[in-house]
C-alpha atoms as a PDB file:
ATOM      1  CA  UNK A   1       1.635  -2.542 -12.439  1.00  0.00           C
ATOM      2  CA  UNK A   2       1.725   1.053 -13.489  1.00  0.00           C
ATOM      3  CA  UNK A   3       4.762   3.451 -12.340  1.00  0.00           C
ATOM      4  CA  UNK A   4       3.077   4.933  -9.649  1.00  0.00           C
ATOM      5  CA  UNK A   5       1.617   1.856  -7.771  1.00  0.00           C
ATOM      6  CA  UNK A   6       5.190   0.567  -8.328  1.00  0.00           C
ATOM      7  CA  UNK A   7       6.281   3.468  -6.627  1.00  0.00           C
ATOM      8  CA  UNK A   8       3.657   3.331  -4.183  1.00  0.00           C
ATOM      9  CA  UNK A   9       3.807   0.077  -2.946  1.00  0.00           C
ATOM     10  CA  UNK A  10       7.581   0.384  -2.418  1.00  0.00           C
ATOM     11  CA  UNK A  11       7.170   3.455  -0.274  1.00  0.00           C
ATOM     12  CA  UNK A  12       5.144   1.822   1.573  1.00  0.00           C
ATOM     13  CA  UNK A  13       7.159  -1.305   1.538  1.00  0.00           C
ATOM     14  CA  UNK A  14      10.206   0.590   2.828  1.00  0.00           C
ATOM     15  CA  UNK A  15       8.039   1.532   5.823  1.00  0.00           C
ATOM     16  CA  UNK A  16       6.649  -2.026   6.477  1.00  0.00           C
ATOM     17  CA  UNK A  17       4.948  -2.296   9.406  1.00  0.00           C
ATOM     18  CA  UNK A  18       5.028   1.253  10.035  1.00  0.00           C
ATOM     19  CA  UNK A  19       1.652   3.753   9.313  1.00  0.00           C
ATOM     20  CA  UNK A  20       2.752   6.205   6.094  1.00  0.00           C
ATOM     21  CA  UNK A  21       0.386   8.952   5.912  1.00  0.00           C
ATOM     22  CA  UNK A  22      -1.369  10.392   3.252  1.00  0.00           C
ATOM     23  CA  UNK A  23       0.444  13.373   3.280  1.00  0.00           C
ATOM     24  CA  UNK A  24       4.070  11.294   3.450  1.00  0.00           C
ATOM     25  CA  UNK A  25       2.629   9.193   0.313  1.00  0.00           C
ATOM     26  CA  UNK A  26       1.355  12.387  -1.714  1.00  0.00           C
ATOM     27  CA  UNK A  27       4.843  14.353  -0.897  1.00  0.00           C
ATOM     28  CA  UNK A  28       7.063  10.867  -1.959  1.00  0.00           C
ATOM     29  CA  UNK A  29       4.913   9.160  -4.525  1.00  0.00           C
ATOM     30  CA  UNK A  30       3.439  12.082  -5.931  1.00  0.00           C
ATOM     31  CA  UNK A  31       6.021  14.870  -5.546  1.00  0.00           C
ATOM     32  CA  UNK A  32       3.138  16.932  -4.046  1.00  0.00           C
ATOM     33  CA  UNK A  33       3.435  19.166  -1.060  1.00  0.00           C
ATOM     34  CA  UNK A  34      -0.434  19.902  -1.034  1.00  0.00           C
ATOM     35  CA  UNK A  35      -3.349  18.465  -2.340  1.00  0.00           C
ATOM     36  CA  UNK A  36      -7.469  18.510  -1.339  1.00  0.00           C
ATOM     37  CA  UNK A  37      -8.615  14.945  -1.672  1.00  0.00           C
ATOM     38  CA  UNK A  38      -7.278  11.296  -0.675  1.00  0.00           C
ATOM     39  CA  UNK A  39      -9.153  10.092  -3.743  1.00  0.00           C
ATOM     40  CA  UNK A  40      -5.628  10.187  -5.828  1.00  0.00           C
ATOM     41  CA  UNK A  41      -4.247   7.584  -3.148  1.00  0.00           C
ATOM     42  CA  UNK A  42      -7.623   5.798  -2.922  1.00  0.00           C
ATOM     43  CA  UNK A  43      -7.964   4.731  -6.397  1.00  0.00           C
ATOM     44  CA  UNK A  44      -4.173   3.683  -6.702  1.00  0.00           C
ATOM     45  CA  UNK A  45      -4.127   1.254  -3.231  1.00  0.00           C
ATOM     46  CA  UNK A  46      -7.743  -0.077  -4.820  1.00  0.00           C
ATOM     47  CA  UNK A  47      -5.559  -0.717  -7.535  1.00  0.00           C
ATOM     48  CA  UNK A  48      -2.479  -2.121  -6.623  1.00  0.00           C
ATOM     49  CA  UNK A  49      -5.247  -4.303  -3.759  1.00  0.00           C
ATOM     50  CA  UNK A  50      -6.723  -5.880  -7.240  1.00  0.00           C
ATOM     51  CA  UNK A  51      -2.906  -6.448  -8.734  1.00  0.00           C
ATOM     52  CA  UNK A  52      -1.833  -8.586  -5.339  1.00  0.00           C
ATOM     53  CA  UNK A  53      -5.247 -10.267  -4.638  1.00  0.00           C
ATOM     54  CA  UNK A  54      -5.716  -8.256  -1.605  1.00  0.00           C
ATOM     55  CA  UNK A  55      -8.906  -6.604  -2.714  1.00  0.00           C
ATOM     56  CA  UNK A  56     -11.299  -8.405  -0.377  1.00  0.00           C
ATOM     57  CA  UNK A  57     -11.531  -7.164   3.469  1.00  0.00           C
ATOM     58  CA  UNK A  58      -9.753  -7.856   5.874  1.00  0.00           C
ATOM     59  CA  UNK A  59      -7.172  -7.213   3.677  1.00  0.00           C
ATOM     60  CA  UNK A  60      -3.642  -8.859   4.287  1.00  0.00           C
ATOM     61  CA  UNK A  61      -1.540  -6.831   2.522  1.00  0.00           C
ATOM     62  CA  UNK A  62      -1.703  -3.001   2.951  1.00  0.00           C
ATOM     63  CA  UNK A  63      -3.953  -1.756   5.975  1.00  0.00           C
ATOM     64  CA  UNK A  64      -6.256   1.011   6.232  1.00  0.00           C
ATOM     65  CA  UNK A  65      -5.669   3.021   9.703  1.00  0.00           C
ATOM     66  CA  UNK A  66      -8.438   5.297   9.399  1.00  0.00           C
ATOM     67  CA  UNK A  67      -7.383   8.900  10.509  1.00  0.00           C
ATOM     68  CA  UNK A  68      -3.604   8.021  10.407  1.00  0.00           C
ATOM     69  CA  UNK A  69      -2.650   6.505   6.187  1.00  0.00           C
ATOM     70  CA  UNK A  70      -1.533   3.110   5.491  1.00  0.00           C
ATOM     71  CA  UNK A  71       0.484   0.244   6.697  1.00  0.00           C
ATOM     72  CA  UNK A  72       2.672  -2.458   4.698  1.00  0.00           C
ATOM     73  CA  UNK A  73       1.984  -5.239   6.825  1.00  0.00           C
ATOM     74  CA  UNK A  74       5.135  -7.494   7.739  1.00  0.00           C
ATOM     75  CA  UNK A  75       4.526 -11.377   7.897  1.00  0.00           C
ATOM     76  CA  UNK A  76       1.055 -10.518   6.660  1.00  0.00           C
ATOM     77  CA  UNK A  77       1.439 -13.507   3.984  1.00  0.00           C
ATOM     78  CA  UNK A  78       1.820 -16.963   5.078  1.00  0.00           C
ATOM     79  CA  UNK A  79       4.850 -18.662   3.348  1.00  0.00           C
ATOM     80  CA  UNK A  80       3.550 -21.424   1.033  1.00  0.00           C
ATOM     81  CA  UNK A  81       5.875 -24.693   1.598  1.00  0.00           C
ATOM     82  CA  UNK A  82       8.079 -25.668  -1.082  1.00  0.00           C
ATOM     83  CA  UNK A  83       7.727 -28.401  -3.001  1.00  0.00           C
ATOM     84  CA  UNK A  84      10.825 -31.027  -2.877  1.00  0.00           C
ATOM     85  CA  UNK A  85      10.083 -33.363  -6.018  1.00  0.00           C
END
């Protein structure tokens, strides 16, 4: 994982379960106070979906809310059982 899907996924990591909007990830991923297209953030989650295996809808990991940004979502994963040999 690059730098800044590192850095991307733990922003929105520290806001699991919470929406982060575009404008929240450009300003604390990016360092950006403005910018004209989401296609920066687009390519990265597409990305960092591919790194986790979350890359085919529904996806589990990070949700689109369209109109709003993104979500980390908690408990998203089911825990696989441990193996006691």
């Amino acid at each position: 994982m690059t730098r800044k899907e590192f850095e991307l996924v733990c922003c929105l990591m520290s806001h699991a379960g919470q929406i982060v909007s575009r404008d929240d990830l450009m300003r604390d991923v990016w360092q950006a106070s403005f910018w004209t297209s989401s296609k920066t953030i687009d390519v990265h989650v597409g990305w960092v979906r591919r790194k986790l295996g979350d890359d085919v809808p529904p996806h589990r990991l990070i949700t689109t809310v369209r109109g709003k940004g993104l979500r980390f979502e908690i408990g998203s994963m089911e825990a696989s059982p441990v193996e006691v040999v």
